[in-house]
N, C-alpha and C. Protein backbone atom coordinates (compact mmCIF):
# COMPACT_ATOMS: atom_id res chain seq x y z
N UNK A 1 -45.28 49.00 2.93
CA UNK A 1 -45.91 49.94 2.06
C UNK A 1 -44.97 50.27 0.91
N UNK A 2 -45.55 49.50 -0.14
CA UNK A 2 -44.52 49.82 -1.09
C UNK A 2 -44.88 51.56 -2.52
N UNK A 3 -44.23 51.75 -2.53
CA UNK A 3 -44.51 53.42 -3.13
C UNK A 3 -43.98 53.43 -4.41
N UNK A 4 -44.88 53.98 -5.48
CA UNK A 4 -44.85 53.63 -7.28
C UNK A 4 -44.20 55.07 -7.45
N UNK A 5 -44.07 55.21 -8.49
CA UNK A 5 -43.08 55.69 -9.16
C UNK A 5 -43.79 56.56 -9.98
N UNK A 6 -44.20 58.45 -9.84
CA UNK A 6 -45.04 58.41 -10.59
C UNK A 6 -44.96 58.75 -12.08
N UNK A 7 -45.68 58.61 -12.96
CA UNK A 7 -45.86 58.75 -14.46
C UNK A 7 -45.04 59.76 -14.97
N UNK A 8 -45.22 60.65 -13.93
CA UNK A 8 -44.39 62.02 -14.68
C UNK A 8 -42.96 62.20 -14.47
N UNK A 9 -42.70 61.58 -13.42
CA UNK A 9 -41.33 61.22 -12.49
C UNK A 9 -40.74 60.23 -13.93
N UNK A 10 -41.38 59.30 -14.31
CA UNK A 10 -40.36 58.05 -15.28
C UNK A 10 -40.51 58.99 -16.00
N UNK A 11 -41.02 59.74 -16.98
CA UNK A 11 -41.02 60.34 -18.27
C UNK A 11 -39.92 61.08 -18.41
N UNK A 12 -39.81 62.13 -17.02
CA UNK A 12 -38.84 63.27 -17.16
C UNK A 12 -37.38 62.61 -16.70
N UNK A 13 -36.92 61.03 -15.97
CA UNK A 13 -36.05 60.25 -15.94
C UNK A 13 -35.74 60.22 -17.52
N UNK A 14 -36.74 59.27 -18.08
CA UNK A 14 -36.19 58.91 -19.50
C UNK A 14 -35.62 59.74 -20.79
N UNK A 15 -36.52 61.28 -20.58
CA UNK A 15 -36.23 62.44 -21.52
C UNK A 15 -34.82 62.82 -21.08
N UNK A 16 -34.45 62.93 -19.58
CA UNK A 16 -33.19 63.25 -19.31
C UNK A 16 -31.80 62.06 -19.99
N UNK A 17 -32.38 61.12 -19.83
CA UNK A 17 -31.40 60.18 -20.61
C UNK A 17 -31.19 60.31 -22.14
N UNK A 18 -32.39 60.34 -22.51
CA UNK A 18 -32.50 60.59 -23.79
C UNK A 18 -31.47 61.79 -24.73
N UNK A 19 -31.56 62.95 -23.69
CA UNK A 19 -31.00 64.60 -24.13
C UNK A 19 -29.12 64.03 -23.73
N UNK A 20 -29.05 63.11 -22.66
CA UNK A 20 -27.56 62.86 -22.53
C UNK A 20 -27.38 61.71 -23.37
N UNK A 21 -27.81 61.10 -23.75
CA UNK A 21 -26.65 60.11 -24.82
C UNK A 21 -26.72 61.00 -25.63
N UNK A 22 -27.97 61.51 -26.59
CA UNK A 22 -28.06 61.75 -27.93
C UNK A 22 -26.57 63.26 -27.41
N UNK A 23 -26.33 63.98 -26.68
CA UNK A 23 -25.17 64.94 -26.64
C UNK A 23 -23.85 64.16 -26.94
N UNK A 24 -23.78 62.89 -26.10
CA UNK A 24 -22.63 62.43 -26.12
C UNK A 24 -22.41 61.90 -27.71
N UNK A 25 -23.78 61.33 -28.53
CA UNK A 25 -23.28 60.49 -29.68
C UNK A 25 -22.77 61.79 -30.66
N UNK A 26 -23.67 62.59 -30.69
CA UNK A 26 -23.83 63.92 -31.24
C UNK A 26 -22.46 64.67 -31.05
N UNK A 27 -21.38 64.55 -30.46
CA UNK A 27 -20.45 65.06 -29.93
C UNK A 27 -19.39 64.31 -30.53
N UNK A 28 -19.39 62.64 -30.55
CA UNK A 28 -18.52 61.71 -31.27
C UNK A 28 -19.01 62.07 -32.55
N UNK A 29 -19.52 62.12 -33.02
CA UNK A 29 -20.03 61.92 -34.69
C UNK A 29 -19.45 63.39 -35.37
N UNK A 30 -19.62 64.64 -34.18
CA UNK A 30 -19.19 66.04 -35.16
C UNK A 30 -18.17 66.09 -35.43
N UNK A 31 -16.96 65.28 -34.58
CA UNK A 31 -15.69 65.42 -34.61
C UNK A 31 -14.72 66.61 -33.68
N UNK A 32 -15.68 67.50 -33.29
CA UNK A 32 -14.55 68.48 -32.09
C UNK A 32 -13.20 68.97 -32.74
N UNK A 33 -12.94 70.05 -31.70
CA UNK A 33 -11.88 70.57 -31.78
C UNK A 33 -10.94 69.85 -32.39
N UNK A 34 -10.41 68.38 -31.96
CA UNK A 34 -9.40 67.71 -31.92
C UNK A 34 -9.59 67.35 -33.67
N UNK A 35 -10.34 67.42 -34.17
CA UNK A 35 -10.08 66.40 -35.76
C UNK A 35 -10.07 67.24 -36.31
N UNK A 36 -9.47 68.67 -36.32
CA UNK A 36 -9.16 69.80 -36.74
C UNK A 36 -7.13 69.85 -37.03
N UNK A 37 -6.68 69.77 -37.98
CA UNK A 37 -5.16 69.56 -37.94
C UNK A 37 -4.40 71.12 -37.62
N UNK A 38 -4.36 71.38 -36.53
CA UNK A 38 -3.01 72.49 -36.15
C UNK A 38 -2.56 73.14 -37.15
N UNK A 39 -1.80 74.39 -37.02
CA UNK A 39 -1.25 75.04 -38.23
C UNK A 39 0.04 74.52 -38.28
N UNK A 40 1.07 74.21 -36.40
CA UNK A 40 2.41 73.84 -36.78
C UNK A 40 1.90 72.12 -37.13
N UNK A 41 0.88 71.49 -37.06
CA UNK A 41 1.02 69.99 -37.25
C UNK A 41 1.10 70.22 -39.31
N UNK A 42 0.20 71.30 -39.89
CA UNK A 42 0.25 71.37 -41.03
C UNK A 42 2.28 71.60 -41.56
N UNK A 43 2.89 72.70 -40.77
CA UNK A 43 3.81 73.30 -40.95
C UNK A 43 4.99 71.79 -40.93
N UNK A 44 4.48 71.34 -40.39
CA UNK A 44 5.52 69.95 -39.60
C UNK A 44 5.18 68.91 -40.72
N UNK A 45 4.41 68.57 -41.43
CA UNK A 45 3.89 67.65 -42.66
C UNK A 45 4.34 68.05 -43.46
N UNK A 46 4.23 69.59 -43.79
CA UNK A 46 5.07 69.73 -45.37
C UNK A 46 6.76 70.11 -45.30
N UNK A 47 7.25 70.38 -43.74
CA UNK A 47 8.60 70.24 -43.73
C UNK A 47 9.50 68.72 -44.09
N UNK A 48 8.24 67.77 -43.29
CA UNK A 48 8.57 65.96 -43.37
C UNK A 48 8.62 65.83 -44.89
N UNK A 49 7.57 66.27 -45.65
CA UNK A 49 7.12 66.00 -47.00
C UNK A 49 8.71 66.24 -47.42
N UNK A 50 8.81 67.59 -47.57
CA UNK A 50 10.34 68.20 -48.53
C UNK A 50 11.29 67.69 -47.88
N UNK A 51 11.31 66.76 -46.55
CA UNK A 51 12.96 66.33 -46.30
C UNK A 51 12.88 65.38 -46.68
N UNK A 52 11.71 64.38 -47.34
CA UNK A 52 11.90 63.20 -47.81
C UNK A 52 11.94 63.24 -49.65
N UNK A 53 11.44 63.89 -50.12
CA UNK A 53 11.01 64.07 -51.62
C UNK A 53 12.31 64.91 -51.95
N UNK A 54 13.11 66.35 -51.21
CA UNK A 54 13.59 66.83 -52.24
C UNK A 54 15.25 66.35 -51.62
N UNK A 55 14.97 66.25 -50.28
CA UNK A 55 16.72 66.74 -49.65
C UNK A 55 16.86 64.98 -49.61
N UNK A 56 15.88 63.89 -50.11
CA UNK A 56 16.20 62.55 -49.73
C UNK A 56 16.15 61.47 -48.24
N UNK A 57 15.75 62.81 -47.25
CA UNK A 57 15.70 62.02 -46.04
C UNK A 57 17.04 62.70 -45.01
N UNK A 58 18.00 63.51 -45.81
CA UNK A 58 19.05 64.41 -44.73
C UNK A 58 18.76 65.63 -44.25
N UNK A 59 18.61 65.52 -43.09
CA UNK A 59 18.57 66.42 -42.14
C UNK A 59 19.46 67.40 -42.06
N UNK A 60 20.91 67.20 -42.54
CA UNK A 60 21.40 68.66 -42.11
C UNK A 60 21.16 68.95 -43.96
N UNK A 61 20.40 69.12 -44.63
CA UNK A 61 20.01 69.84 -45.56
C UNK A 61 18.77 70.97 -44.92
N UNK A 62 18.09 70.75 -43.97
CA UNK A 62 17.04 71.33 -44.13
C UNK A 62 17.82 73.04 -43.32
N UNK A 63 16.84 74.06 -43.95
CA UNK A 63 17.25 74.85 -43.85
C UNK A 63 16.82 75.73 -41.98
N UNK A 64 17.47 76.85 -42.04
CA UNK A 64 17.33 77.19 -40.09
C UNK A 64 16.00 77.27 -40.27
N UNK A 65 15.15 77.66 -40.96
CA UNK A 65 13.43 78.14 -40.71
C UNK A 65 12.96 76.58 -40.61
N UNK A 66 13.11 75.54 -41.40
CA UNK A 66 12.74 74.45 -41.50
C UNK A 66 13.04 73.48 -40.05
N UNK A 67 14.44 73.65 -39.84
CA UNK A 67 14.53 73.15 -38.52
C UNK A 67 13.96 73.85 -37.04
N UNK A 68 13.75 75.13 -37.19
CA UNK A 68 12.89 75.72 -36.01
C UNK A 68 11.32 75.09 -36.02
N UNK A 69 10.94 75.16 -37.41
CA UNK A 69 9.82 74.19 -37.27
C UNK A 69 9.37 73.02 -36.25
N UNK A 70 10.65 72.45 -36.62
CA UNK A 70 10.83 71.20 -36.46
C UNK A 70 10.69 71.22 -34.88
N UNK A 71 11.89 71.44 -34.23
CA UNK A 71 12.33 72.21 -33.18
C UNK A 71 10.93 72.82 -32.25
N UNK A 72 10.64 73.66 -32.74
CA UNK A 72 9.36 74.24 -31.91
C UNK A 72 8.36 73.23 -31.89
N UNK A 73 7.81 72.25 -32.89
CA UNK A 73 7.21 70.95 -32.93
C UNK A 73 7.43 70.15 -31.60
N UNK A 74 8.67 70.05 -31.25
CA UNK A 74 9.54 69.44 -30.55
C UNK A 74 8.77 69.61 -28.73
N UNK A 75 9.04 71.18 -28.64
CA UNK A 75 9.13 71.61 -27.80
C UNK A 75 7.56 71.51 -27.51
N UNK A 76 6.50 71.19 -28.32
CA UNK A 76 5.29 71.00 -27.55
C UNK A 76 4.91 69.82 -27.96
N UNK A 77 5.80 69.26 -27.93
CA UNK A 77 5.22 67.87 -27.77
C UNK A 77 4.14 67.02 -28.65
N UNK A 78 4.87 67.63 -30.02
CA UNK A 78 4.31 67.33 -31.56
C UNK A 78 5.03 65.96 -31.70
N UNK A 79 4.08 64.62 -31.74
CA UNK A 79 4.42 63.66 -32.23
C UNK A 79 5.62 64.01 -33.79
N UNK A 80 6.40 63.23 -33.97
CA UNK A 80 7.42 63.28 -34.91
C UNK A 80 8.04 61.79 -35.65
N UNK A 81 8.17 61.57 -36.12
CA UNK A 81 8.92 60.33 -36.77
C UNK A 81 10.18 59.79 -35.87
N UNK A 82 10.14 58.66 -34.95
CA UNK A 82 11.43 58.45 -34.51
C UNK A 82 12.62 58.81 -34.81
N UNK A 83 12.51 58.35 -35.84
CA UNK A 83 14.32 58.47 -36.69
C UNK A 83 14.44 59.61 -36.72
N UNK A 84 13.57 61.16 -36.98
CA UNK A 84 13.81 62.19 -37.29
C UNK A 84 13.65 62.75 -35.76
N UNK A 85 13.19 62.42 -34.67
CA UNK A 85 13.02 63.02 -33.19
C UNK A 85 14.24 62.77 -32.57
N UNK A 86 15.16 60.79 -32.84
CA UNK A 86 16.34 61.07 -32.40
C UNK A 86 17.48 62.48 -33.36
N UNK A 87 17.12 62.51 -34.97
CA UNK A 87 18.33 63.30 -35.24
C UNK A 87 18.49 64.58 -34.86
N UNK A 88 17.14 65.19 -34.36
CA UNK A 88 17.22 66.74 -34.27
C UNK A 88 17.45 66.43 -32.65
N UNK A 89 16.89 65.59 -32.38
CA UNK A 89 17.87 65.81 -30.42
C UNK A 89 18.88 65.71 -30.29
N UNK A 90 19.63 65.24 -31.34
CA UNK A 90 21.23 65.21 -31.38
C UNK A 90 21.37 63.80 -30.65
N UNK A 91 20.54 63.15 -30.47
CA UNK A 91 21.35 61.63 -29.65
C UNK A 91 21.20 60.41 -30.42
N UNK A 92 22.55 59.95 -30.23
CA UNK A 92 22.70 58.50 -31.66
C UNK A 92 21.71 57.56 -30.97
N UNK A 93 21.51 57.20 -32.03
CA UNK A 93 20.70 55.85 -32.47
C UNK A 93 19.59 56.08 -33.01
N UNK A 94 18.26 55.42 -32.96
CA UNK A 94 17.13 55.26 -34.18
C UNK A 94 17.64 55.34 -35.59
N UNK A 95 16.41 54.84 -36.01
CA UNK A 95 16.76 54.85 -37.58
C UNK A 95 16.74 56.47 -38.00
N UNK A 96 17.47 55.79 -39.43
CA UNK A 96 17.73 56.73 -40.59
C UNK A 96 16.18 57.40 -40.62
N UNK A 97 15.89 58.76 -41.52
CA UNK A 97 15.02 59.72 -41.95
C UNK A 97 14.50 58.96 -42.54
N UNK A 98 15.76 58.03 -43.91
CA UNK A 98 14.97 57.48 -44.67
C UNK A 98 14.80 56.36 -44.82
N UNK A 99 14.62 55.75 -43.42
CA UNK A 99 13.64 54.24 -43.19
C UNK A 99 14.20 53.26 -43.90
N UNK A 100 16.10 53.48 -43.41
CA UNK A 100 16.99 52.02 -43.50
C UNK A 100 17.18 51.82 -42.32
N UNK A 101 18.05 51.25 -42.27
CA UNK A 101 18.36 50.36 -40.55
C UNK A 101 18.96 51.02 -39.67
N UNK A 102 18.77 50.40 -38.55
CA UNK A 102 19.04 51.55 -37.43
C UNK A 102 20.47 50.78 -37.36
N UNK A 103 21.30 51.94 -36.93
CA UNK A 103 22.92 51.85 -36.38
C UNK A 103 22.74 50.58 -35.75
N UNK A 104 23.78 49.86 -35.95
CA UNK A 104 24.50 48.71 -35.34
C UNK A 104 24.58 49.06 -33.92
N UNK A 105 24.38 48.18 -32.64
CA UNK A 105 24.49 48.01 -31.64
C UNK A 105 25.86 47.41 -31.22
N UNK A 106 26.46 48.23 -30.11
CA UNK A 106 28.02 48.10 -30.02
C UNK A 106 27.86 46.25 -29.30
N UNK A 107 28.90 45.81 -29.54
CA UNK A 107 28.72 44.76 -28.73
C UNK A 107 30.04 44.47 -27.49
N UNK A 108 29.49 43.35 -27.34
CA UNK A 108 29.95 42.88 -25.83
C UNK A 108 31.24 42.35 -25.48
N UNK A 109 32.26 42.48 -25.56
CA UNK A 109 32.92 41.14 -25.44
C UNK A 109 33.34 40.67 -24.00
């Protein structure tokens, strides 16, 4: 005994599908919370901006407010520019601020 499926049963299946993609596309397309830029991600762009345009790319130019920036960036786990994440951690190596070559590697003998 095989048992159909009734009319009103598929309709209210398909409307339910219907109300969940169109949320999910509807949800990619608005952009969310996330494509919204932070105030320290703003604060952290125009500190990068002025250590490259005015101070040239040196770090111990930037001033204590500028490096707390930086610093507090740090501390939550604000993506940062290599070269500029090793200089404010204080540990050698990566490149320069201003995107010359990274320190020579000691060698072997």
């Amino acid at each position: 005994m095989k048992k159909e499926v009734s009319p009103v049963m598929a309709i209210v299946v398909i409307l339910i599908a219907v109300v969940v993609a169109g949320f999910f596309l509807w949800r990619a397309w608005s952009g969310g919370k996330s494509a919204q830029v932070s105030d320290i991600g703003t604060e952290v762009n125009t500190v990068i901006q002025k250590l490259g345009r005015e101070y040239g790319g040196d770090i111990n130019k930037l001033s204590p407010e500028e490096r707390a920036v930086l610093d507090r960036a740090m501390k939550r786990g604000y993506p940062l520019p290599p070269g500029l994440q090793a200089q404010l951690s204080g540990s050698s190596g990566g490149a320069p601020v201003t995107g010359g070559a990274p320190p020579a590697a000691p060698t072997r003998r």
